[in-house]
N, C-alpha and C. Protein backbone atom coordinates (compact mmCIF):
# COMPACT_ATOMS: atom_id res chain seq x y z
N UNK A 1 126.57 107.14 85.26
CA UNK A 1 126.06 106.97 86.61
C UNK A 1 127.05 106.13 87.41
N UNK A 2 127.10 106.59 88.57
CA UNK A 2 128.00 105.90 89.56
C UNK A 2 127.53 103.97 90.15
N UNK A 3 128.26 103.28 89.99
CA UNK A 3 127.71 102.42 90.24
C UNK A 3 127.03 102.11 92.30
N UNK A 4 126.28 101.07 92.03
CA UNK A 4 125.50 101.01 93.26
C UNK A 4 126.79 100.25 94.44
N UNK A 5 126.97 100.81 95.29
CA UNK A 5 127.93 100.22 96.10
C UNK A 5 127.25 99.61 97.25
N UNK A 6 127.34 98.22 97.50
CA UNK A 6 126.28 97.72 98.35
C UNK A 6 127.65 97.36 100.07
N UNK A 7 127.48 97.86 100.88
CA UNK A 7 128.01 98.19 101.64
C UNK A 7 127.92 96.89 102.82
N UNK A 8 128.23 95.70 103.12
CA UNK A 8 127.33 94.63 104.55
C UNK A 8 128.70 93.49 104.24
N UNK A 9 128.72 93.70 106.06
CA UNK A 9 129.56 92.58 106.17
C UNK A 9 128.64 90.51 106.16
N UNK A 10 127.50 91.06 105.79
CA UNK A 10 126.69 89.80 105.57
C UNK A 10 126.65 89.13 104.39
N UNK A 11 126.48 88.06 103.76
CA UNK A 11 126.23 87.63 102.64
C UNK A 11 124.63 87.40 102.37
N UNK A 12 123.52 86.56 101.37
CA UNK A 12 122.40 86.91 101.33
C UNK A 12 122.55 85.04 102.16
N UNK A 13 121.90 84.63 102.77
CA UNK A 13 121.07 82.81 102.88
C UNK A 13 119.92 82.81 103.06
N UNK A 14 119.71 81.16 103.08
CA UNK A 14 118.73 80.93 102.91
C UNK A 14 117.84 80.73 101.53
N UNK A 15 116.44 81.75 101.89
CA UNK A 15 115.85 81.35 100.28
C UNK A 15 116.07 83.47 99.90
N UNK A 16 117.45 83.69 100.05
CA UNK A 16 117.21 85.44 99.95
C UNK A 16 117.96 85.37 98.45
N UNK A 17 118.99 84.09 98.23
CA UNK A 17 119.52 83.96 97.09
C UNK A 17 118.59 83.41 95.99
N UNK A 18 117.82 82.99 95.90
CA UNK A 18 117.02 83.08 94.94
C UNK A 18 115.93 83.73 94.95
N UNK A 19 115.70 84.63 95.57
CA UNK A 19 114.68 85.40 95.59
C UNK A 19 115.26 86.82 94.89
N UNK A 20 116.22 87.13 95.43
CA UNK A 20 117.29 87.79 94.26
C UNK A 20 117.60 87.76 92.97
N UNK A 21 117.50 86.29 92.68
CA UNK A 21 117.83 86.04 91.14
C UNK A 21 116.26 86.55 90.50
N UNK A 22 114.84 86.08 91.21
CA UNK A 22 114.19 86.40 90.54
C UNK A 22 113.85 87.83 90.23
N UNK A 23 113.86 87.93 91.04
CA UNK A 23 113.74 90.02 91.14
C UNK A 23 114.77 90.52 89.96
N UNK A 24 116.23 90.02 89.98
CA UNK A 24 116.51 90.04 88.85
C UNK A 24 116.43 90.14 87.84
N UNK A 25 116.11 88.79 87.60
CA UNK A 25 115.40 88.47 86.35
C UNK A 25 114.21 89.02 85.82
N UNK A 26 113.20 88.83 86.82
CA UNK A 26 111.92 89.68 86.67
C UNK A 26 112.15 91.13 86.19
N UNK A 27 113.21 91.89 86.58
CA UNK A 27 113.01 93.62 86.31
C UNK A 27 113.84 93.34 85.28
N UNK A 28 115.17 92.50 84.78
CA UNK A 28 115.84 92.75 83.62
C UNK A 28 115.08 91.84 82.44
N UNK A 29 113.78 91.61 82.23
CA UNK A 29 112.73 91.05 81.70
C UNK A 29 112.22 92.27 81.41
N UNK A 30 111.82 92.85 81.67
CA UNK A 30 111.32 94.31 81.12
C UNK A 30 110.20 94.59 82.07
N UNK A 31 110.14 93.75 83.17
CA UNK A 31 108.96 94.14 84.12
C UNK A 31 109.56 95.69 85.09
N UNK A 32 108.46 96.47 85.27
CA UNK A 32 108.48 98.06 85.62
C UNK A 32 108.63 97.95 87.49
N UNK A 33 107.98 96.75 87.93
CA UNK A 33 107.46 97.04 89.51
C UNK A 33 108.16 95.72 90.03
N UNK A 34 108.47 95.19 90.85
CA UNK A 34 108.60 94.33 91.56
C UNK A 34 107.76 94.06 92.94
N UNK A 35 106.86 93.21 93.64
CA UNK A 35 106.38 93.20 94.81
C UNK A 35 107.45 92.28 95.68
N UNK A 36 107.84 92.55 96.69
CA UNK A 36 108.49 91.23 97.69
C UNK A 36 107.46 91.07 98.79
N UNK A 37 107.26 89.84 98.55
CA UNK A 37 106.61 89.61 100.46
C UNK A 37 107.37 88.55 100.97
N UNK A 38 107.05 88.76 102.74
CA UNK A 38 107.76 87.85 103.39
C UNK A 38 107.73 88.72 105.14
N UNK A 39 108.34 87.67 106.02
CA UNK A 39 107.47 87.86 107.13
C UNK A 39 108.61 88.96 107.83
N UNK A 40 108.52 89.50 108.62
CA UNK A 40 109.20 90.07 109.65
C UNK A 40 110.43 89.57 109.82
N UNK A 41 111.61 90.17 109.88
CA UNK A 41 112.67 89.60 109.96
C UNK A 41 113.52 88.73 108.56
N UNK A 42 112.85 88.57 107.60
CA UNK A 42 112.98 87.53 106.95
C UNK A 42 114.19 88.13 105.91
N UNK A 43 114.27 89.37 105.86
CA UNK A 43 115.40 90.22 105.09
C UNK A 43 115.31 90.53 104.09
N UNK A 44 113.62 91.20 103.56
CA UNK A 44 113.64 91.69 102.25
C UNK A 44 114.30 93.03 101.94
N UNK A 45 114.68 93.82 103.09
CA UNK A 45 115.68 94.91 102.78
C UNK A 45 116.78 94.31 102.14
N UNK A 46 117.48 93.63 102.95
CA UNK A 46 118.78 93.32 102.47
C UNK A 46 118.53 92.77 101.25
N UNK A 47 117.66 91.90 100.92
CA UNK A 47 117.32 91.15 99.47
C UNK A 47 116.93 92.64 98.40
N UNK A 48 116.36 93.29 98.70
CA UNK A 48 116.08 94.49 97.61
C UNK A 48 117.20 95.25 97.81
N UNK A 49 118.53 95.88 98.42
CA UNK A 49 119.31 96.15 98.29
C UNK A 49 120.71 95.19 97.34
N UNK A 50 120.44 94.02 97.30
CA UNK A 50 121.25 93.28 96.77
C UNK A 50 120.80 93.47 95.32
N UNK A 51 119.67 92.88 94.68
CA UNK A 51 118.84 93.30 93.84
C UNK A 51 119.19 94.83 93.02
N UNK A 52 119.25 95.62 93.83
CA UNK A 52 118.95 97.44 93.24
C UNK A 52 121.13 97.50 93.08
N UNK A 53 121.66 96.80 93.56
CA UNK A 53 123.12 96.80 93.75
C UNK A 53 123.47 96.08 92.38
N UNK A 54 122.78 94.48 91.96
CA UNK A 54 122.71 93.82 90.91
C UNK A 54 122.53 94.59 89.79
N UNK A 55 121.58 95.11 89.99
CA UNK A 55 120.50 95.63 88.44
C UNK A 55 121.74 96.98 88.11
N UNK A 56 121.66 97.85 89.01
CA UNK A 56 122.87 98.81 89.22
C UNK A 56 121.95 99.95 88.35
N UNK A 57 120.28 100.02 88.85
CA UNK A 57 119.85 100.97 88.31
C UNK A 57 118.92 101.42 90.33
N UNK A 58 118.38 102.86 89.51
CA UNK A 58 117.81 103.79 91.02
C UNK A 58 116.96 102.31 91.02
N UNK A 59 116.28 102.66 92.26
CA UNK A 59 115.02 102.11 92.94
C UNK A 59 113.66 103.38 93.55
N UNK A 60 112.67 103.16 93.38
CA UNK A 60 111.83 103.95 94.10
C UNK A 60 111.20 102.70 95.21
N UNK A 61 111.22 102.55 96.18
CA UNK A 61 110.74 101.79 97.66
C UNK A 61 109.54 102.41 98.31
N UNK A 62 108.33 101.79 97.87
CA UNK A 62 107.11 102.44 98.75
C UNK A 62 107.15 101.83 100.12
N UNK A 63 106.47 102.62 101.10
CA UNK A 63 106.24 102.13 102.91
C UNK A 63 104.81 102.91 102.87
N UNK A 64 104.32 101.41 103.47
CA UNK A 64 102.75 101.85 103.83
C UNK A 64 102.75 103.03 104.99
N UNK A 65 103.89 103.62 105.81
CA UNK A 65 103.48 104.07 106.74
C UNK A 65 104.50 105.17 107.09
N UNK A 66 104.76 106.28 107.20
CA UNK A 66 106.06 106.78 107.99
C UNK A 66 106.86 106.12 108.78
N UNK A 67 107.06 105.07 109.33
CA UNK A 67 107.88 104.50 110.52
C UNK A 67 108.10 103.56 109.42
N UNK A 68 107.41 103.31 108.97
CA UNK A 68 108.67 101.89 107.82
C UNK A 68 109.10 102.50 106.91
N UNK A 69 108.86 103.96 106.73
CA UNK A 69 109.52 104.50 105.87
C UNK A 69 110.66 104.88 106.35
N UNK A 70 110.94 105.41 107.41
CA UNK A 70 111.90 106.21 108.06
C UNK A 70 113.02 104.48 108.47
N UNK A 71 112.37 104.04 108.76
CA UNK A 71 113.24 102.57 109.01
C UNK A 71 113.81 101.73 107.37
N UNK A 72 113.23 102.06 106.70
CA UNK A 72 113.72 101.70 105.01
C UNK A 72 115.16 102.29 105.02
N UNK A 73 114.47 103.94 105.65
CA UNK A 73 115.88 104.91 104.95
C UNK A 73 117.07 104.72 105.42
N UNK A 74 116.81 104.59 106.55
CA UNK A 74 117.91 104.70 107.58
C UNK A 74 118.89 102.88 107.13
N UNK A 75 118.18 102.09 106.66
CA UNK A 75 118.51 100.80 106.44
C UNK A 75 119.07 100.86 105.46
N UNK A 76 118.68 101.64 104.43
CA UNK A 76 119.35 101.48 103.11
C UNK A 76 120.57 102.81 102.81
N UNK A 77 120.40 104.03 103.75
CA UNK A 77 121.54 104.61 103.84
C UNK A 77 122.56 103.80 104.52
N UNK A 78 122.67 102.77 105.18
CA UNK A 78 123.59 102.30 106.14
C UNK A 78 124.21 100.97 104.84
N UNK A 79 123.39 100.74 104.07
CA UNK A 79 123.39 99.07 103.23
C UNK A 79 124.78 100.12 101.82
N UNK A 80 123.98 101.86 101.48
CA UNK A 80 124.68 102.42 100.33
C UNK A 80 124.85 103.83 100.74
N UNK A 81 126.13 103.62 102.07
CA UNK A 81 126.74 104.71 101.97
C UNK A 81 127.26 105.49 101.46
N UNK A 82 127.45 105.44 99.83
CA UNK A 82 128.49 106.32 98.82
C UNK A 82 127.35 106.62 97.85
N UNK A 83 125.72 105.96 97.88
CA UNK A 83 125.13 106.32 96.91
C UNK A 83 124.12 107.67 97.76
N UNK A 84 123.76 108.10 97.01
CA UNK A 84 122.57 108.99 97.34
C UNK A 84 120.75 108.28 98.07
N UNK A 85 121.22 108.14 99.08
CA UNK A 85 119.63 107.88 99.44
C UNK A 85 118.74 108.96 100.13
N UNK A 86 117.22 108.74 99.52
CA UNK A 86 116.50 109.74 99.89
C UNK A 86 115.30 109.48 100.38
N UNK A 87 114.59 110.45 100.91
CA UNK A 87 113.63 110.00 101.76
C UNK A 87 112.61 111.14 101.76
N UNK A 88 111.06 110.43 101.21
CA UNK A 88 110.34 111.70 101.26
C UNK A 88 108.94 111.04 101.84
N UNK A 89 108.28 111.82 102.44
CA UNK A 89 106.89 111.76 103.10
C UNK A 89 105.94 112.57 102.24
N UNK A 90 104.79 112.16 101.63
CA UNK A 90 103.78 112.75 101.07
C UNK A 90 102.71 112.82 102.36
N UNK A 91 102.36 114.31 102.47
CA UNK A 91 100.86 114.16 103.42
C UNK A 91 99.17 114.76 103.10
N UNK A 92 99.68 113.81 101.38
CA UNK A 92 98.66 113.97 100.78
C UNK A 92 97.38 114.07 101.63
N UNK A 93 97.15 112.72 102.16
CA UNK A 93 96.17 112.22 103.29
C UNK A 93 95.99 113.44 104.11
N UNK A 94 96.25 114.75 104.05
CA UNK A 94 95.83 115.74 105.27
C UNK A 94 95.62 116.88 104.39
N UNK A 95 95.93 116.71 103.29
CA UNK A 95 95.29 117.80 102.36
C UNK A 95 93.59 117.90 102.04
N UNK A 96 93.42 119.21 102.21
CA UNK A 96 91.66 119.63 102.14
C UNK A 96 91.66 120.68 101.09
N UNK A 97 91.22 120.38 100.08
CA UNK A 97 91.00 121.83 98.94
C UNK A 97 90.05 122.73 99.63
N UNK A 98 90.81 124.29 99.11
CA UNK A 98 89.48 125.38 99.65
C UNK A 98 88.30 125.27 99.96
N UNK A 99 87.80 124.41 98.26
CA UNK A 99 86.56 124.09 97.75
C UNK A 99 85.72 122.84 98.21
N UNK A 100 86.73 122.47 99.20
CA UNK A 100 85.80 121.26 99.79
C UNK A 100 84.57 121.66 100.77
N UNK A 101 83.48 121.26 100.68
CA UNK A 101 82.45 121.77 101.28
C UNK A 101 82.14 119.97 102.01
N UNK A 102 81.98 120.03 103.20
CA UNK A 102 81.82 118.97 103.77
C UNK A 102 79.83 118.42 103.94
């Protein structure tokens, strides 16, 4: 596999450098999921791109919504221009079986 090429003329500050190490640590611990929270602005993209660049394995990135999804993609194609990023919408939520009788 090609390694993760993390692409930013920024470095991580603040508390993004240790929030990194733990995510780190946490997924090369044998943990499956990682959660980040933190407020608007605060740079958990860039922190989970540093992270998924570290580990130097895929990532799957859930978005509660189409528009933070479409804003993920576009963020993290720009963060790993040489890797493959992808972007998919489920519209599960508008699916009705035949058999649904209301």
């Amino acid at each position: 596999m090609d390694k993760f090429k993390l692409v930013s003329g920024f470095e991580p500050r603040g508390d993004q450098p240790a929030a990194i190490d733990k995510m780190v640590s946490h997924l090369e611990s044998g943990a499956r999921d990682q959660t980040l929270l933190g407020v608007t602005g605060s740079g958990k993209t860039f922190s989970m791109a540093h992270t998924i660049a570290r580990l130097n394995r895929p990532a799957l990135i859930l978005a509660p919504n189409k528009t933070l999804a479409a804003q993920l993609f576009a963020e993290f194609k720009e963060l790993f221009p040489e890797n493959a990023v992808e972007y998919f919408v489920s519209y599960y939520d508008y699916y009705q079986p035949e058999a649904y009788i209301p």
